[in-house]
PDB file of N, CA and C in Angstrom:
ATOM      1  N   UNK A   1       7.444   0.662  11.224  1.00  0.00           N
ATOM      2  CA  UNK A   1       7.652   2.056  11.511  1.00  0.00           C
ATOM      3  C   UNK A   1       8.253   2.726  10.283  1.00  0.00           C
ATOM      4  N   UNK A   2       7.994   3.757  10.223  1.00  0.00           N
ATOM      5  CA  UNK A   2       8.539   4.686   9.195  1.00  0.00           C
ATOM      6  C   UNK A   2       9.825   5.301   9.263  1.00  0.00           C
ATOM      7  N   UNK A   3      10.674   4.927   8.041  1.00  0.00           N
ATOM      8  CA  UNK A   3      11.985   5.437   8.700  1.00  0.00           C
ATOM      9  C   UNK A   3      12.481   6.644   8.883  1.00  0.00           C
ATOM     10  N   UNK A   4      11.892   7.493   8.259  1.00  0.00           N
ATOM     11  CA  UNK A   4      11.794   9.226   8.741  1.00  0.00           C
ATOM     12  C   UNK A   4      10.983   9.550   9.870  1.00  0.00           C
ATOM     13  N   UNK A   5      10.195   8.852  10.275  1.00  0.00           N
ATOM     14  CA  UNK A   5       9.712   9.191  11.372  1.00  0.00           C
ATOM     15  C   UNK A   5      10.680   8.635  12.574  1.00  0.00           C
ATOM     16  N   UNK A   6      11.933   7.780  11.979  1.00  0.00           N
ATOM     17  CA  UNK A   6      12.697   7.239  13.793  1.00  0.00           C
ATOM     18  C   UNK A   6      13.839   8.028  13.706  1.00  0.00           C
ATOM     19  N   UNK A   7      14.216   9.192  12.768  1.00  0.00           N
ATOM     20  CA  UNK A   7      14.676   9.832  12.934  1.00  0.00           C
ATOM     21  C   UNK A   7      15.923   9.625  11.687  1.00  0.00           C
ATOM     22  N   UNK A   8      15.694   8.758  10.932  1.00  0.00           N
ATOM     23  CA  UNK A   8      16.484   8.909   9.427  1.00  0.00           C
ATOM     24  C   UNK A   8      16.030   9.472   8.518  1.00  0.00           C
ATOM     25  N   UNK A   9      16.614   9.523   7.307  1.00  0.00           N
ATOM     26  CA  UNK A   9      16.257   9.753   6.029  1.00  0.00           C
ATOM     27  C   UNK A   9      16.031   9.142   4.903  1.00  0.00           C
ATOM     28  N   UNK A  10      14.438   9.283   4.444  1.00  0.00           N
ATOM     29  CA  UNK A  10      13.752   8.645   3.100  1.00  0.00           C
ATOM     30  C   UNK A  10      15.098   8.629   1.862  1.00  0.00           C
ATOM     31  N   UNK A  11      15.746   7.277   1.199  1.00  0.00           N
ATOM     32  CA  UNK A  11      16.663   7.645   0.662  1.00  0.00           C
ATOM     33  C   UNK A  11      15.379   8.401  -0.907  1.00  0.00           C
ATOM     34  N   UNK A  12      15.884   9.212  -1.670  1.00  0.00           N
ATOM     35  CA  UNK A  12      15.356   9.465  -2.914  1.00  0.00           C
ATOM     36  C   UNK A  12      16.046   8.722  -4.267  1.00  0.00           C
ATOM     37  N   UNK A  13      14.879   8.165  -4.427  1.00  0.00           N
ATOM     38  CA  UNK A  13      15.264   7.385  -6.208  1.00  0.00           C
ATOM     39  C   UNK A  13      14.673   8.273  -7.142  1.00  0.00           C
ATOM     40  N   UNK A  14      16.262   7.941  -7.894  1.00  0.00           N
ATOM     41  CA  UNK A  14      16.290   8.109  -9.580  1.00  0.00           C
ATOM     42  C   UNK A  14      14.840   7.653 -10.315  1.00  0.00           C
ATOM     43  N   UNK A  15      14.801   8.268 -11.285  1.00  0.00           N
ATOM     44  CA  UNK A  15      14.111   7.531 -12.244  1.00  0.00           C
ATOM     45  C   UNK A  15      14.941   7.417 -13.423  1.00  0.00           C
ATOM     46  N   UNK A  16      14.411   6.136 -14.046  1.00  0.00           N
ATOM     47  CA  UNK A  16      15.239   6.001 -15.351  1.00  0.00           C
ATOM     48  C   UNK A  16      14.454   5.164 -16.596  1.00  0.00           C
ATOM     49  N   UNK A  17      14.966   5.750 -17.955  1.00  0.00           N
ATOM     50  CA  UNK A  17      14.204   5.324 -18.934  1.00  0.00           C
ATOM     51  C   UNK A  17      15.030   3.804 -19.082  1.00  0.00           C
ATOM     52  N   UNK A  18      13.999   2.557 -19.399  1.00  0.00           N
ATOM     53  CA  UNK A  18      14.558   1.661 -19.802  1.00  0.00           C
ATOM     54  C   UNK A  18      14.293   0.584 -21.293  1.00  0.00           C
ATOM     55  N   UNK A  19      15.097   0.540 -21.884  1.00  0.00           N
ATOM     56  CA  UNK A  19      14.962  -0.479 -23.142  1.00  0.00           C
ATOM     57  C   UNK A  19      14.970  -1.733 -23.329  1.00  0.00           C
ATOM     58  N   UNK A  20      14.134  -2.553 -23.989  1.00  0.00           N
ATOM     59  CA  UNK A  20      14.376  -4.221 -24.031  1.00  0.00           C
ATOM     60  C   UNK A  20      14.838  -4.476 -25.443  1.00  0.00           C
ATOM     61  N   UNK A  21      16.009  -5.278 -25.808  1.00  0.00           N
ATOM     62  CA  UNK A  21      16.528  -4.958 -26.605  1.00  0.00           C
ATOM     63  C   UNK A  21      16.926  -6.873 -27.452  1.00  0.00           C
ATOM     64  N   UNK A  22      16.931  -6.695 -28.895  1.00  0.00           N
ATOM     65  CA  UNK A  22      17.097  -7.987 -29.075  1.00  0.00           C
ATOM     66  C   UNK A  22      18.549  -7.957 -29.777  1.00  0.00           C
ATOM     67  N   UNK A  23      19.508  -8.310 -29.163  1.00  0.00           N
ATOM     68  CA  UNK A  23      20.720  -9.215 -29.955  1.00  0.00           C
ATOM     69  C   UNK A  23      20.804  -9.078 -31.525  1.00  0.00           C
ATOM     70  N   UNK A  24      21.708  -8.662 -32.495  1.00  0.00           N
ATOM     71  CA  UNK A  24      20.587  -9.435 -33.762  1.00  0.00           C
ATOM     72  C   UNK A  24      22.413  -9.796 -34.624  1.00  0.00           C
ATOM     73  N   UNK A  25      23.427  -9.604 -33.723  1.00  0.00           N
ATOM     74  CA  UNK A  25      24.686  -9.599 -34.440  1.00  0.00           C
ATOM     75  C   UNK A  25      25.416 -11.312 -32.704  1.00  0.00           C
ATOM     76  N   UNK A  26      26.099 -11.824 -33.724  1.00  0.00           N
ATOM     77  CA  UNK A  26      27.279 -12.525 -32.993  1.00  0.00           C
ATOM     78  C   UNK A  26      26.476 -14.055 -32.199  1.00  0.00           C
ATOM     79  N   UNK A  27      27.128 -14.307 -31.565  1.00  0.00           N
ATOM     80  CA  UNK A  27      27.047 -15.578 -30.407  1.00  0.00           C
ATOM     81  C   UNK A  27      25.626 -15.118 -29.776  1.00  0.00           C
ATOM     82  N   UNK A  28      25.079 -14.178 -29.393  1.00  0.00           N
ATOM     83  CA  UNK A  28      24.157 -13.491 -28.481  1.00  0.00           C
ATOM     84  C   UNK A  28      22.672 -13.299 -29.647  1.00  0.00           C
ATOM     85  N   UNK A  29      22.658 -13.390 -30.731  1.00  0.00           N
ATOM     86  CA  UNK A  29      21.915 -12.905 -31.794  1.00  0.00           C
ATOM     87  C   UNK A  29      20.641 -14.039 -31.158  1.00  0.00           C
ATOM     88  N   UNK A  30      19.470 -12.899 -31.469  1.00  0.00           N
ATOM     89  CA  UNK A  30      17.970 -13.371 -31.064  1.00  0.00           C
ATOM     90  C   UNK A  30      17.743 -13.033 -29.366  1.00  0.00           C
ATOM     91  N   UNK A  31      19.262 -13.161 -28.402  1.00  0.00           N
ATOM     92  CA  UNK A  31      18.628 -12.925 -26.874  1.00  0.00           C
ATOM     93  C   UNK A  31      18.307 -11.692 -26.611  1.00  0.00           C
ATOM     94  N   UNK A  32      17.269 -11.908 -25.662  1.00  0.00           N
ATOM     95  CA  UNK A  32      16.929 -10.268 -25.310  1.00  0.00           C
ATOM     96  C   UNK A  32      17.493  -9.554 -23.684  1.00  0.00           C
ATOM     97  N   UNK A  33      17.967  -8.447 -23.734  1.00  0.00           N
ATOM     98  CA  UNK A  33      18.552  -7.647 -22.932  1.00  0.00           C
ATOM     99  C   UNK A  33      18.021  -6.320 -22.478  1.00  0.00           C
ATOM    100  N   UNK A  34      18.477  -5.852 -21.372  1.00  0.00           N
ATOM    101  CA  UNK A  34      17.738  -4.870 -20.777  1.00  0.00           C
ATOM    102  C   UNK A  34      19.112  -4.273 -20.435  1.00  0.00           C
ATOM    103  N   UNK A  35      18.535  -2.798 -20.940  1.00  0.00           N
ATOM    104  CA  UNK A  35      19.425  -1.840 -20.986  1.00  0.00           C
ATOM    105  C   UNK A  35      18.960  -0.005 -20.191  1.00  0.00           C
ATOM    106  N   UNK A  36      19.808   0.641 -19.539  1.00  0.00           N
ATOM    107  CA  UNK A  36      19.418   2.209 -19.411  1.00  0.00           C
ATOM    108  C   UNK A  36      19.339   2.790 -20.565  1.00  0.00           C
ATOM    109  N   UNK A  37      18.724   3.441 -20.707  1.00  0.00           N
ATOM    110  CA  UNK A  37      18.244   3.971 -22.412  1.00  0.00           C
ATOM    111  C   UNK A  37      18.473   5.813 -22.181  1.00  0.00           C
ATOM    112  N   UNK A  38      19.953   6.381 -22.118  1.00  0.00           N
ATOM    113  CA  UNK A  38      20.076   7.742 -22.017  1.00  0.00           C
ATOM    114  C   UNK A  38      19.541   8.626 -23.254  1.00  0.00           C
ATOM    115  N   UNK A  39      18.922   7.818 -24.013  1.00  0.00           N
ATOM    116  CA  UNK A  39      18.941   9.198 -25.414  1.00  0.00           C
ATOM    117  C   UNK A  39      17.181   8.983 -25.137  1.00  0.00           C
ATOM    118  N   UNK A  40      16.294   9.989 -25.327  1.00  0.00           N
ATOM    119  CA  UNK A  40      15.017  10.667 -24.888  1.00  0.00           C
ATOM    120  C   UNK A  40      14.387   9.937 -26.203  1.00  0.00           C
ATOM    121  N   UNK A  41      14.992  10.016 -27.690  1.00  0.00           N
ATOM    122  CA  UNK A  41      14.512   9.743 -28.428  1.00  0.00           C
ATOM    123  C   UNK A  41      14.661   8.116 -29.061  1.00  0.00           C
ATOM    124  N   UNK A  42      14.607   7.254 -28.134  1.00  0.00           N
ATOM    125  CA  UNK A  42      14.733   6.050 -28.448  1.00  0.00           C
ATOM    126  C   UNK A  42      13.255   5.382 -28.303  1.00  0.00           C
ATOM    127  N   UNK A  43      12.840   5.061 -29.640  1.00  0.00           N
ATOM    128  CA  UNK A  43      11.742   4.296 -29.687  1.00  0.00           C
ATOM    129  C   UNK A  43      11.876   2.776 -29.960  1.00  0.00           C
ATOM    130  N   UNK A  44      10.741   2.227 -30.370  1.00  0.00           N
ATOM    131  CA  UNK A  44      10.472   0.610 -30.461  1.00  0.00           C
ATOM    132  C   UNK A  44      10.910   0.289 -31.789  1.00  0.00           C
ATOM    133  N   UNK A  45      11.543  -0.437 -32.416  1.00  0.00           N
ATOM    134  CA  UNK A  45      12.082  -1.033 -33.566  1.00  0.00           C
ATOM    135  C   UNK A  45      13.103  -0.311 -33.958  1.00  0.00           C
ATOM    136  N   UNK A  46      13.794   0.994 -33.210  1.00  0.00           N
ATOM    137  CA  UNK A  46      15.316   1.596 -33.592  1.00  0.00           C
ATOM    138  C   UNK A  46      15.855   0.452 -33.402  1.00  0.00           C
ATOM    139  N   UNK A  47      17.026   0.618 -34.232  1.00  0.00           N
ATOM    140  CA  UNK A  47      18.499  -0.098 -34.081  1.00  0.00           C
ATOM    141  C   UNK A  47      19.726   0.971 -32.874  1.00  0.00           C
ATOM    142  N   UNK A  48      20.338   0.049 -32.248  1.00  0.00           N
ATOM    143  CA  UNK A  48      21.000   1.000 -31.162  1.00  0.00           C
ATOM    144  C   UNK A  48      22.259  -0.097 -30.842  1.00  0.00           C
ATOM    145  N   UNK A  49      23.618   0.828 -30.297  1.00  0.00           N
ATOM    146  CA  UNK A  49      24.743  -0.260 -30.066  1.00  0.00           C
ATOM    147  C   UNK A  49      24.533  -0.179 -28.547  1.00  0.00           C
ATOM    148  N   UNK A  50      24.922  -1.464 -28.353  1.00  0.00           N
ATOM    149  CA  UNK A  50      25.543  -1.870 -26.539  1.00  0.00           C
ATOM    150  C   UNK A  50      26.433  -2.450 -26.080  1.00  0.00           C
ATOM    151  N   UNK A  51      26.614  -2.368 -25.295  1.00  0.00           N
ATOM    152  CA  UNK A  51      28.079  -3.587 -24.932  1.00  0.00           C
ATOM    153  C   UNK A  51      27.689  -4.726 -24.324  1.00  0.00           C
ATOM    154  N   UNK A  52      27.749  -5.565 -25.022  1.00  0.00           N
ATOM    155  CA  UNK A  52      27.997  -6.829 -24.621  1.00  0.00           C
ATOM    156  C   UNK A  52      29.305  -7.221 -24.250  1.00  0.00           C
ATOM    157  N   UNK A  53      29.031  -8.243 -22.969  1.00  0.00           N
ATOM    158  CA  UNK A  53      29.476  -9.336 -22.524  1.00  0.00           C
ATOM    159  C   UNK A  53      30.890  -8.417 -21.452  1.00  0.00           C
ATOM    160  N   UNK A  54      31.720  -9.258 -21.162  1.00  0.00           N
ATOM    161  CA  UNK A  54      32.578  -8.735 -20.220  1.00  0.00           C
ATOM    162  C   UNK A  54      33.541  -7.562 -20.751  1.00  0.00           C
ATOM    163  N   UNK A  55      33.816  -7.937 -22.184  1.00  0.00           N
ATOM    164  CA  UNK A  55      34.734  -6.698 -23.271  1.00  0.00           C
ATOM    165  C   UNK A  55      34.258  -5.725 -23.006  1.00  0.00           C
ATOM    166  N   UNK A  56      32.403  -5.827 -23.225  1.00  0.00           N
ATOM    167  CA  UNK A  56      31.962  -4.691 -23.757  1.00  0.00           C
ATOM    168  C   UNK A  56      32.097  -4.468 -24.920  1.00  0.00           C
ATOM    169  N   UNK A  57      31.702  -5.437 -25.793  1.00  0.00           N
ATOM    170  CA  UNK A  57      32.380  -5.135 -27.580  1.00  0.00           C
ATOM    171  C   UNK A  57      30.854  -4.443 -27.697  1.00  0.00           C
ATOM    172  N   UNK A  58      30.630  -3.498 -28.488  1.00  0.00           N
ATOM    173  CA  UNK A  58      29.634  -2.916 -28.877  1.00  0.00           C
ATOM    174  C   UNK A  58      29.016  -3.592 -29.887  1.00  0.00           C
ATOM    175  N   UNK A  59      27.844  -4.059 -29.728  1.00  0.00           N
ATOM    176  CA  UNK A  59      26.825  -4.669 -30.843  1.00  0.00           C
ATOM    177  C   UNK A  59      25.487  -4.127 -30.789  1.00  0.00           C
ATOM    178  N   UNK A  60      25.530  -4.616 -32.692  1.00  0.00           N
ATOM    179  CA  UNK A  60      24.049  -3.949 -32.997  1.00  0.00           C
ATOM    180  C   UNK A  60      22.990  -4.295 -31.826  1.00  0.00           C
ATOM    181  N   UNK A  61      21.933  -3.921 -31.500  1.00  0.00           N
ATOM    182  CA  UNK A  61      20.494  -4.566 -31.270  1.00  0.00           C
ATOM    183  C   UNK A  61      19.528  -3.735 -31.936  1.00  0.00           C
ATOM    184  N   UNK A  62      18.070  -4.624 -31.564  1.00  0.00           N
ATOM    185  CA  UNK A  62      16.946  -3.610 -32.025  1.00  0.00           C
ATOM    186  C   UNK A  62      16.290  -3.666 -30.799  1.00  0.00           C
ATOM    187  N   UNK A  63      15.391  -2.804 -30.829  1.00  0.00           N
ATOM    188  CA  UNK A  63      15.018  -2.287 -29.625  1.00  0.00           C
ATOM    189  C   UNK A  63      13.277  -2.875 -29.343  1.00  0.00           C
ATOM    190  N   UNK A  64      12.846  -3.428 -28.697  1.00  0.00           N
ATOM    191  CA  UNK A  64      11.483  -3.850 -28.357  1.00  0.00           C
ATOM    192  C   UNK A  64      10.759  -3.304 -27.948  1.00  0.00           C
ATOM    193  N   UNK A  65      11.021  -2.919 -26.645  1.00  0.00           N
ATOM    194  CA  UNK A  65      10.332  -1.575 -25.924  1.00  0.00           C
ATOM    195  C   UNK A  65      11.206  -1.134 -25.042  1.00  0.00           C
ATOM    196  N   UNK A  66      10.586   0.275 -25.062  1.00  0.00           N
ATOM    197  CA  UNK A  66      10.781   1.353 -23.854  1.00  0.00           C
ATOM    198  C   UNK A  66      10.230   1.670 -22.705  1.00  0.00           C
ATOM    199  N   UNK A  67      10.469   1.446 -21.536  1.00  0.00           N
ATOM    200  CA  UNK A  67       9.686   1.949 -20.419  1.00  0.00           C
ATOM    201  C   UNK A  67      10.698   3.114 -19.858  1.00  0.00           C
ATOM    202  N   UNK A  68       9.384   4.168 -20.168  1.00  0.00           N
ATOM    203  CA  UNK A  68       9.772   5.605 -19.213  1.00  0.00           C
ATOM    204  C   UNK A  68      10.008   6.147 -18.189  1.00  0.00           C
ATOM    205  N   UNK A  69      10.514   6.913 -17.118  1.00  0.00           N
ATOM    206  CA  UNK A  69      10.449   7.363 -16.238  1.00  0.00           C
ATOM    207  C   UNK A  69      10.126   5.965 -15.011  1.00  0.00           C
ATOM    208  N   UNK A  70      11.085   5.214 -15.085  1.00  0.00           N
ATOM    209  CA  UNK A  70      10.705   3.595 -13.606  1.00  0.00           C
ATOM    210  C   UNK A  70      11.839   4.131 -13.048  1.00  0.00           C
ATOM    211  N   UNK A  71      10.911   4.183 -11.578  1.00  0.00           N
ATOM    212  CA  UNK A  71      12.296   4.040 -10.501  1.00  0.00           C
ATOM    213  C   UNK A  71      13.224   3.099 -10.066  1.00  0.00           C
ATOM    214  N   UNK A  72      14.242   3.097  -9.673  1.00  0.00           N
ATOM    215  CA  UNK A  72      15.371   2.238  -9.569  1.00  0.00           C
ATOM    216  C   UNK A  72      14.759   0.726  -8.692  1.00  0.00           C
ATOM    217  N   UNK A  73      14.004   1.436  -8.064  1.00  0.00           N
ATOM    218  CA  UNK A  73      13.231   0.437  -7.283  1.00  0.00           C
ATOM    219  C   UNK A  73      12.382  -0.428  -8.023  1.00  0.00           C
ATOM    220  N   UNK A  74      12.049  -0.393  -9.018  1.00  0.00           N
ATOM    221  CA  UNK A  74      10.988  -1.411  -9.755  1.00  0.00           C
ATOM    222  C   UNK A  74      11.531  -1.613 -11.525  1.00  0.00           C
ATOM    223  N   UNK A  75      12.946  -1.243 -11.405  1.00  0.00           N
ATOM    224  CA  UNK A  75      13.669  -1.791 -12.829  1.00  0.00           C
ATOM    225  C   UNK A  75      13.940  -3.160 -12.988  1.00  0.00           C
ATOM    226  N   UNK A  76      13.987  -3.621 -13.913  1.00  0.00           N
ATOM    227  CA  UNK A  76      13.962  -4.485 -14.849  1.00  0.00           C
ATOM    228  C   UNK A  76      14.945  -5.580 -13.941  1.00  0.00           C
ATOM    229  N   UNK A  77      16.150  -5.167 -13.663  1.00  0.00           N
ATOM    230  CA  UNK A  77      17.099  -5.758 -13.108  1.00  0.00           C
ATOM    231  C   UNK A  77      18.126  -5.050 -11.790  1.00  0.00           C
ATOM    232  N   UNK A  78      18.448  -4.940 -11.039  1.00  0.00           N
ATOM    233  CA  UNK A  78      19.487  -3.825 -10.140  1.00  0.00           C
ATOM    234  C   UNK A  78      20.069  -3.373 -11.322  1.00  0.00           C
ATOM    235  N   UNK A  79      20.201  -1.881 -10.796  1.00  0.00           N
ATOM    236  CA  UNK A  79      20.765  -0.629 -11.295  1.00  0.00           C
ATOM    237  C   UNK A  79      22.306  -0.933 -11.531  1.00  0.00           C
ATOM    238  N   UNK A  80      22.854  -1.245 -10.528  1.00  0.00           N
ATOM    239  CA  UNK A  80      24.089  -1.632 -10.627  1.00  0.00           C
ATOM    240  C   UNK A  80      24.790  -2.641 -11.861  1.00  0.00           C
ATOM    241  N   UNK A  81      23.870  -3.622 -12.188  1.00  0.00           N
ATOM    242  CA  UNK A  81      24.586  -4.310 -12.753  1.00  0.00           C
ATOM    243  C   UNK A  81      24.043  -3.974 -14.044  1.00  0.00           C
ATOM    244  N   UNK A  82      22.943  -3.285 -14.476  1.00  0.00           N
ATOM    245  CA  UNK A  82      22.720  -2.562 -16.149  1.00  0.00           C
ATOM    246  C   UNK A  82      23.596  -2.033 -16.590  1.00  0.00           C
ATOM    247  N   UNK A  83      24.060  -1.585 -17.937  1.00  0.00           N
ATOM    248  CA  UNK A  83      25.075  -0.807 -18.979  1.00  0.00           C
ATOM    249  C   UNK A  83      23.813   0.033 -19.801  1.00  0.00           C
ATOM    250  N   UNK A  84      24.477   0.842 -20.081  1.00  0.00           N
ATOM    251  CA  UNK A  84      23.955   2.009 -21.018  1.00  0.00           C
ATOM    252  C   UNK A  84      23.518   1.606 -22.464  1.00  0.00           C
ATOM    253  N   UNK A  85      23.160   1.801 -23.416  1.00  0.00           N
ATOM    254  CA  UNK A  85      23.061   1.698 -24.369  1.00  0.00           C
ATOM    255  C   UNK A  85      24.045   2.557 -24.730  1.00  0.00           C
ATOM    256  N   UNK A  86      24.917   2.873 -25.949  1.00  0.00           N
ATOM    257  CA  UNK A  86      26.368   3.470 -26.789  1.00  0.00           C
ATOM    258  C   UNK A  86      25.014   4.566 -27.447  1.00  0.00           C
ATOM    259  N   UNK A  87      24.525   3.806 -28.325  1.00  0.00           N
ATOM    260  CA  UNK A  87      24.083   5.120 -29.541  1.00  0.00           C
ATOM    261  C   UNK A  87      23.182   4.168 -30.284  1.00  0.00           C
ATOM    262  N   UNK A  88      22.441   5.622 -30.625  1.00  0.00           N
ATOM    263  CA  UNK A  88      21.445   5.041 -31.626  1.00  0.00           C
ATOM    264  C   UNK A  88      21.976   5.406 -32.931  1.00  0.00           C
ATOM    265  N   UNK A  89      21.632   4.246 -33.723  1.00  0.00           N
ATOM    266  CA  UNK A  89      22.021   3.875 -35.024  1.00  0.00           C
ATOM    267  C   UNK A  89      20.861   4.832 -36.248  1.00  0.00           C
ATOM    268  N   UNK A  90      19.885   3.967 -35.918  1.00  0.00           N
ATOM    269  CA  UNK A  90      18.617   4.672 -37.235  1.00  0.00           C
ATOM    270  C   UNK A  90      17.921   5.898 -36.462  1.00  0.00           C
TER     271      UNK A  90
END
């Protein structure tokens, strides 16, 4: 059954841009990570900081790809447990 039709509400998802990103500084260098990608102008082979690990120490990565506009429902990993990307570098 449809759940607006039993008398609830369709929840509405976000969409969000997302980045795959490679490590290239520290203990983590070469793994790849998936990140929310807030800046519009983030392409494939920028350099960009993130936080790694429980600190959150900000480290370099480079960026692999971008996927545009995915709803929360078909991201990479739960929404919840992704971090932002800090900034783009180049």
């Amino acid at each position: 059954m449809i759940h607006s039709l039993s008398g609830g509400e369709l929840k509405l998802n976000k969409n969000y841009d997302f980045a795959k990103v490679e490590i290239q500084e520290g203990f983590e260098k070469g793994r790849p990570y998936w990140f929310i990608c807030p800046f519009k102008d983030v392409c494939q082979n920028d350099l960009v900081l993130v936080p790694l690990g429980q600190e959150n120490t900000p480290t370099k990565a480079l960026v692999l790809r971008v996927d545009k506009n995915i709803s929360e429902q078909t991201s990479p990993l739960p929404i919840k447990r992704m971090k932002k990307i800090l900034q783009k570098l180049n």
